[in-house]
N, C-alpha and C. Protein backbone atom coordinates (compact mmCIF):
# COMPACT_ATOMS: atom_id res chain seq x y z
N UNK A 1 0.33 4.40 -53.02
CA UNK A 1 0.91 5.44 -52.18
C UNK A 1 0.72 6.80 -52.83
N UNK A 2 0.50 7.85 -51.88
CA UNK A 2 0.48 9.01 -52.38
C UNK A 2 1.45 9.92 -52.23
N UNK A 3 2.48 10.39 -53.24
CA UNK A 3 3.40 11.24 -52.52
C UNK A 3 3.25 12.16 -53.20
N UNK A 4 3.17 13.24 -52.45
CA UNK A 4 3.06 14.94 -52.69
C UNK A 4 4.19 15.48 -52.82
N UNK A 5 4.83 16.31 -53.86
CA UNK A 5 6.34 17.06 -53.72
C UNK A 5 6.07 18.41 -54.16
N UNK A 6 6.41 19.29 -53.55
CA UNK A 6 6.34 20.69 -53.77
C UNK A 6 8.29 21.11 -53.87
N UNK A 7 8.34 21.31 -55.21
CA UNK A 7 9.51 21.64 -55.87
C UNK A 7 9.83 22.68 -55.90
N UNK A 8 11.39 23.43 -55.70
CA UNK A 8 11.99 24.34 -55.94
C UNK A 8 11.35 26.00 -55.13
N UNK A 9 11.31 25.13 -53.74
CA UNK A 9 10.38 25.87 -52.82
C UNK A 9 11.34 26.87 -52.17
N UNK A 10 12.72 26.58 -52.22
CA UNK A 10 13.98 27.73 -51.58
C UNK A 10 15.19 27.46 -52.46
N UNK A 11 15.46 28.86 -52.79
CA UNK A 11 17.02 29.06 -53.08
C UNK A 11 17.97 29.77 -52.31
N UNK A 12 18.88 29.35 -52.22
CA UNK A 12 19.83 30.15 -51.24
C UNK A 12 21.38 29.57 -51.49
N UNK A 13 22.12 30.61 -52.35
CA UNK A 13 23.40 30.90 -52.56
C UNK A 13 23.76 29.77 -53.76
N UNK A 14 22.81 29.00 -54.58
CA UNK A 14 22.96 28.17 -55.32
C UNK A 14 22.51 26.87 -54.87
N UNK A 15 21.84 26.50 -53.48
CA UNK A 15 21.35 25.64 -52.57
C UNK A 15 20.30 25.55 -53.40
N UNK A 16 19.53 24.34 -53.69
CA UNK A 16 18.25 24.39 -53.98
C UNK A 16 17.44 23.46 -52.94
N UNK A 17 16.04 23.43 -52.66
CA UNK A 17 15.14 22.85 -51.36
C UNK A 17 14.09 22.26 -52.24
N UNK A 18 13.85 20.89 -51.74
CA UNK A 18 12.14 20.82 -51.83
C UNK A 18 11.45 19.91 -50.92
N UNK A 19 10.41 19.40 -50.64
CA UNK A 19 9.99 18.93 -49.55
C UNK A 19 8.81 18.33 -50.21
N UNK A 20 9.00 16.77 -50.22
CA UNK A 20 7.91 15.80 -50.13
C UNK A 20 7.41 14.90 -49.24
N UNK A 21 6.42 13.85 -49.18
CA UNK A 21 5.66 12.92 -48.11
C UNK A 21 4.79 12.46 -48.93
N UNK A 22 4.35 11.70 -47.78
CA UNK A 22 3.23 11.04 -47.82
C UNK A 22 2.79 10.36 -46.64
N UNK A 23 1.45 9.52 -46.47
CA UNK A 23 1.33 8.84 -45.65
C UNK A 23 1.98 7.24 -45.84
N UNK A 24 2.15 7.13 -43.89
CA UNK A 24 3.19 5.69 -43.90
C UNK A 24 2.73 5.46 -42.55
N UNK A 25 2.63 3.81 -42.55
CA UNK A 25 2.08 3.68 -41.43
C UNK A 25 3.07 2.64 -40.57
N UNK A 26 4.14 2.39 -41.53
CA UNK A 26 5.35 1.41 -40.64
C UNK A 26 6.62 1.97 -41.69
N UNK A 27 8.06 1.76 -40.87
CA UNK A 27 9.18 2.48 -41.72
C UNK A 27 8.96 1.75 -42.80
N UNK A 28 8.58 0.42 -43.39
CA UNK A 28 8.86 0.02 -44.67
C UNK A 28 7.87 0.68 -45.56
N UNK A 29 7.03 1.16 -45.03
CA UNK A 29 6.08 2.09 -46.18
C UNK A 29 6.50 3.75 -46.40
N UNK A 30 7.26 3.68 -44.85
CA UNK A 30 8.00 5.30 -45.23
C UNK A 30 9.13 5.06 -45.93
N UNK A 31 10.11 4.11 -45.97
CA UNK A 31 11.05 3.72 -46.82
C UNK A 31 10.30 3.41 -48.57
N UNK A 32 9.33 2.89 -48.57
CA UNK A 32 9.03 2.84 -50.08
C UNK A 32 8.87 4.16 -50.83
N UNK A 33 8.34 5.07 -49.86
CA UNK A 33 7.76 6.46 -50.42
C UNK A 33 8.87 7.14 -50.82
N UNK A 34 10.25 7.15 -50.11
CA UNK A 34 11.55 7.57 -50.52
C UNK A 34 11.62 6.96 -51.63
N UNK A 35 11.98 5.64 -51.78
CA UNK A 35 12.52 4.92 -53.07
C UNK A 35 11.78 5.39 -54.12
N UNK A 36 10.41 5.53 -53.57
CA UNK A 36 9.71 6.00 -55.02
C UNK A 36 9.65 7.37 -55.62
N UNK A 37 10.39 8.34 -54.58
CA UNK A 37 10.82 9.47 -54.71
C UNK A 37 11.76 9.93 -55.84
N UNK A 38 12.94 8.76 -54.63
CA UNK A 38 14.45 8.50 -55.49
C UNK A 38 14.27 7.98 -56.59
N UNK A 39 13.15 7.40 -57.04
CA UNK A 39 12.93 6.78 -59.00
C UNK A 39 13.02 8.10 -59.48
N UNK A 40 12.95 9.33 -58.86
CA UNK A 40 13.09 10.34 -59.96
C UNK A 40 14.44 10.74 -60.07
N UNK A 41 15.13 10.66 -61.05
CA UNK A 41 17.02 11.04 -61.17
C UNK A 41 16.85 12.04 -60.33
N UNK A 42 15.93 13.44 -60.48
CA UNK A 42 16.39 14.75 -60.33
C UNK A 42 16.38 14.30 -58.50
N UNK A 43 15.65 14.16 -57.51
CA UNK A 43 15.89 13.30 -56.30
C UNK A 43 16.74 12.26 -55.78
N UNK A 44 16.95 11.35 -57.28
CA UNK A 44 18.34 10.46 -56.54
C UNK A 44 19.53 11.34 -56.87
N UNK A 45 19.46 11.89 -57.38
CA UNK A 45 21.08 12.95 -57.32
C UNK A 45 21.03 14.19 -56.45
N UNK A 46 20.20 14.26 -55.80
CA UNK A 46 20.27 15.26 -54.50
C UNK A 46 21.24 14.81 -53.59
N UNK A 47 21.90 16.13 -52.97
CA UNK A 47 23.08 15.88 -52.22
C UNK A 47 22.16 15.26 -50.92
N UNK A 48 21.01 15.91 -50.09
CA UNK A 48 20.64 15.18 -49.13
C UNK A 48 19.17 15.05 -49.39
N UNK A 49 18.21 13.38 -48.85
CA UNK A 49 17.07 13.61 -48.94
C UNK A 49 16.76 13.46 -47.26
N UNK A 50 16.94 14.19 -46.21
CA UNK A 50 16.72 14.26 -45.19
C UNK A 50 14.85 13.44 -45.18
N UNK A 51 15.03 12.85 -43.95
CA UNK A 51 13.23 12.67 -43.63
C UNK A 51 13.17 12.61 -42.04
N UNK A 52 11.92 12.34 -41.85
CA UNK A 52 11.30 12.03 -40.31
C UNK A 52 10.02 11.26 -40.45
N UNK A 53 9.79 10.45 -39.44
CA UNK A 53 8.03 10.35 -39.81
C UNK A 53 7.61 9.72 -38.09
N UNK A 54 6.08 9.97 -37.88
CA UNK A 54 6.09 9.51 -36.40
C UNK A 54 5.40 8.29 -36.99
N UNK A 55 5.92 7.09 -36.60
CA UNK A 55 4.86 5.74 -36.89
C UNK A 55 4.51 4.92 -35.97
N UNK A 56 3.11 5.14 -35.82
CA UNK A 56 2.58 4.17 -34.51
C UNK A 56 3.41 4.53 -33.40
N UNK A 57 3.02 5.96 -33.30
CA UNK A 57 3.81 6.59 -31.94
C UNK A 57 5.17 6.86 -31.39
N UNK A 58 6.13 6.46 -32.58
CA UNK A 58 7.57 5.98 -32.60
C UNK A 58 7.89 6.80 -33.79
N UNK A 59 9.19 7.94 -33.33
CA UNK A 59 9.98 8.46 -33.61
C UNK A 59 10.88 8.18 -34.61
N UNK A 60 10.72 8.09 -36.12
CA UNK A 60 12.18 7.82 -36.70
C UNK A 60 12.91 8.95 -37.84
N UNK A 61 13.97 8.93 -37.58
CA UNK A 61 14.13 10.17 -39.16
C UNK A 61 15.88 9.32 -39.73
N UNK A 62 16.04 9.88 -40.64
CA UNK A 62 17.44 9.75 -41.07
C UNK A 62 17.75 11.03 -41.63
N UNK A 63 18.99 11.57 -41.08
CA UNK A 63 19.75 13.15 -41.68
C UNK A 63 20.34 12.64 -42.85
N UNK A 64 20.49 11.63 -43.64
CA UNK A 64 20.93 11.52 -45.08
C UNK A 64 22.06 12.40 -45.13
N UNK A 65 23.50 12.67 -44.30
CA UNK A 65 24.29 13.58 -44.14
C UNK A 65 24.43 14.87 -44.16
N UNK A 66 22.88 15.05 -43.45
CA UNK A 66 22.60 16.19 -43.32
C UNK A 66 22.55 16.46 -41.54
N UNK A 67 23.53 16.63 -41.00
CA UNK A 67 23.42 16.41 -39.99
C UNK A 67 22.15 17.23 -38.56
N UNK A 68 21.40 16.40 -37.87
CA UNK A 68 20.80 17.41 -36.55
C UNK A 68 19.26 17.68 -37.85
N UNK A 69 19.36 17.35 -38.76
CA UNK A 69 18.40 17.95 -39.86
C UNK A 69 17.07 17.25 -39.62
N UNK A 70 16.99 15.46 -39.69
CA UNK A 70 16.24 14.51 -39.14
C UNK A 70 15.26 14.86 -37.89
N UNK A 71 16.06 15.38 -37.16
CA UNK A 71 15.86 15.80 -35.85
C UNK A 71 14.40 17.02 -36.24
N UNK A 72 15.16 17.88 -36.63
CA UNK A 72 13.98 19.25 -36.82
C UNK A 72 12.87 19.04 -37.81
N UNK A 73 12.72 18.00 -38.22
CA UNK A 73 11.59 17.48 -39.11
C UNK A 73 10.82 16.64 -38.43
N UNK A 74 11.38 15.93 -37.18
CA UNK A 74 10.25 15.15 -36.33
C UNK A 74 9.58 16.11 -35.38
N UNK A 75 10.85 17.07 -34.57
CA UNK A 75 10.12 17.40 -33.25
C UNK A 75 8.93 18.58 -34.53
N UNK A 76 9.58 19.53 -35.61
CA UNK A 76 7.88 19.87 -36.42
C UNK A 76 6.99 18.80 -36.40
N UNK A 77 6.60 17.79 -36.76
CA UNK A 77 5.71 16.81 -36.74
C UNK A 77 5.57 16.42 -35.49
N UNK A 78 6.12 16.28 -34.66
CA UNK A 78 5.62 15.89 -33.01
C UNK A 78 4.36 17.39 -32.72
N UNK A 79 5.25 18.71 -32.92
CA UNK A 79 4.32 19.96 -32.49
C UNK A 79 3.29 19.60 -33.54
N UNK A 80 3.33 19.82 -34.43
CA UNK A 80 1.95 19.70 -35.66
C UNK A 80 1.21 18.63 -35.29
N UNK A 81 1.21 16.95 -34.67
CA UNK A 81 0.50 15.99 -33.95
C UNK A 81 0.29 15.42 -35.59
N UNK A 82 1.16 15.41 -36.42
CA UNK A 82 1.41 14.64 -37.62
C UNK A 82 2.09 13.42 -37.85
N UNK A 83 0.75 12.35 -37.62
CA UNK A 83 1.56 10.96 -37.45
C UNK A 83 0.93 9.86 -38.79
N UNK A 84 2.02 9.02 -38.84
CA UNK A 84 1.75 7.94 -39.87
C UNK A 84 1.99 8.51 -41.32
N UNK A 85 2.86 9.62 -41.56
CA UNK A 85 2.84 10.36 -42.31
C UNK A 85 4.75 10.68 -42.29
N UNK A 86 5.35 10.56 -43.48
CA UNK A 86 6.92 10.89 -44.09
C UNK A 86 7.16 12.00 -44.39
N UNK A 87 7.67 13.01 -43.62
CA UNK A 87 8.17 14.13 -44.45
C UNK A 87 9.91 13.92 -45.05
N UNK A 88 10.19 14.75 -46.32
CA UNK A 88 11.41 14.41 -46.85
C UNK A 88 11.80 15.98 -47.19
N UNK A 89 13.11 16.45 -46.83
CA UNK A 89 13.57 17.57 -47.22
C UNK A 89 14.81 17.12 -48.08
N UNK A 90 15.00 17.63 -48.99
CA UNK A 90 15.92 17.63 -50.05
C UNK A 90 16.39 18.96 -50.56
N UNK A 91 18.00 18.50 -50.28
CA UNK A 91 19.11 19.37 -50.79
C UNK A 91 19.51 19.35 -51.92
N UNK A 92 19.71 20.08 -52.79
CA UNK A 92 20.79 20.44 -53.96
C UNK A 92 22.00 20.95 -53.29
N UNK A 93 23.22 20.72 -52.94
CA UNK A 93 24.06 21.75 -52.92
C UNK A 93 24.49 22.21 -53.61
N UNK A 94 24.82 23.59 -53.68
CA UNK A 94 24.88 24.77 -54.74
C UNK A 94 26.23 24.82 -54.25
N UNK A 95 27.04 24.54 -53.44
CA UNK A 95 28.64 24.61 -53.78
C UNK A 95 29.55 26.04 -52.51
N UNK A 96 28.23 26.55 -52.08
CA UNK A 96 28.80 27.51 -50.63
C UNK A 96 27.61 26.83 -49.63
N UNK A 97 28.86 26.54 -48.65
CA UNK A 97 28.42 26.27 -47.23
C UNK A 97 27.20 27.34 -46.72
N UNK A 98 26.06 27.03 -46.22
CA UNK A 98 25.10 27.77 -45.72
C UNK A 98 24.85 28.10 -44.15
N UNK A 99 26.05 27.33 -43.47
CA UNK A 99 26.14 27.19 -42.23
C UNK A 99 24.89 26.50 -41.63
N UNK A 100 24.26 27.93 -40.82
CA UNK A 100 22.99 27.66 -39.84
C UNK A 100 21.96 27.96 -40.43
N UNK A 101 22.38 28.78 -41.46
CA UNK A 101 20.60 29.04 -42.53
C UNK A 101 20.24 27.54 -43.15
N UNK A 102 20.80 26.63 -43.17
CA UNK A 102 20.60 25.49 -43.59
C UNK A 102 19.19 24.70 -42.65
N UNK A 103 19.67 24.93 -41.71
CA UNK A 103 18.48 24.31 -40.78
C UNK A 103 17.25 25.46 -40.81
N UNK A 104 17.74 26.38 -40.87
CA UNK A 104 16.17 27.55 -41.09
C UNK A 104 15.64 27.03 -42.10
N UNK A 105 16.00 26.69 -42.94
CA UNK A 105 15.74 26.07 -44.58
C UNK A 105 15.01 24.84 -44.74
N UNK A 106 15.16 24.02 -43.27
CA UNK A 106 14.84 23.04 -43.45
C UNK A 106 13.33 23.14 -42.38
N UNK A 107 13.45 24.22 -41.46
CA UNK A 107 12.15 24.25 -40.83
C UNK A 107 11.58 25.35 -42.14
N UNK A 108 11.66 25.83 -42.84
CA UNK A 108 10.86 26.76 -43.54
C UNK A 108 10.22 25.32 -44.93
N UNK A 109 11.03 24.68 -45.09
CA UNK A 109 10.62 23.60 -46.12
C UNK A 109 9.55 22.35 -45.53
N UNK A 110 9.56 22.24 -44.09
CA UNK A 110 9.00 21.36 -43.61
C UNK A 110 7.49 21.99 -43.23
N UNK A 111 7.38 23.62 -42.82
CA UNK A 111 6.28 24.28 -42.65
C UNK A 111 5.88 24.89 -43.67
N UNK A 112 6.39 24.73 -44.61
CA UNK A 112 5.44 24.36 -46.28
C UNK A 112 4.72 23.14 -46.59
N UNK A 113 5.42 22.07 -46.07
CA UNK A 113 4.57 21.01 -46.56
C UNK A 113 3.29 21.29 -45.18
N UNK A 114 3.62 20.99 -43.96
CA UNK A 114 2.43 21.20 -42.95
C UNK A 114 1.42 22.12 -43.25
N UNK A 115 1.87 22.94 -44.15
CA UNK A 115 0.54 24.21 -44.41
C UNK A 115 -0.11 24.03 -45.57
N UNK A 116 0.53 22.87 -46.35
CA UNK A 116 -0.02 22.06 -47.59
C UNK A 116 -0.74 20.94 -47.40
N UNK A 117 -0.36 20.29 -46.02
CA UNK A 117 -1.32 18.90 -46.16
C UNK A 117 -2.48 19.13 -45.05
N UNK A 118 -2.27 20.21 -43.50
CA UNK A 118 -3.00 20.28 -42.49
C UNK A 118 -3.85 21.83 -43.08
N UNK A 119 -3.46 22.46 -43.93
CA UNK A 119 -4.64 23.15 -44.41
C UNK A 119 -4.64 24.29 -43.83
């Protein structure tokens, strides 16, 4: 498996962001790419590792209690026509609520990786 992570890509108010993937062609291969993520402490102790991925035409994400977050990481990958492929956004929380910049954060982290893997 190949997973790509582009680290420490947003700060905001003590929030830290980063956004990894790879390709996956059924959830158990997008689920491995997490786990093998989460082998890194600094990722399993993230407050959220939000993902999405389209597989074999089918829609899945988990908000990792990040709520509505899942969501804005598929319909980006539905517009981008990015399939068989895991994106993962990951939170640090820095300890102040970010409200709605949180989700800007999470389309600005997800159209970093798209401009990293579609070129």
């Amino acid at each position: 498996m190949t997973l790509r992570i582009f680290d420490k890509i947003i700060s905001d108010r003590g929030s830290r962001y980063a956004v990894s993937g790879g390709p996956a062609r059924d959830r158990t291969e997008a689920e491995a790419l997490i786990s093998e993520l989460k082998r890194n402490k600094k990722f399993a102790k993230a407050t959220h590792n939000t993902w999405a991925a389209i597989l074999s035409g089918e829609g899945v994400k988990d908000d990792d209690g990040e709520s509505g977050a899942g969501q804005i990481i598929l319909q980006m990958l539905e517009r981008a026509g990015l399939t068989d492929h895991v994106v993962v956004v990951t939170r640090w929380y820095g300890g102040k609520h970010l409200g709605g910049d949180r989700f800007r954060h999470v389309v600005d982290a997800t159209r970093h990786y798209l401009a990293e893997v579609q070129g």
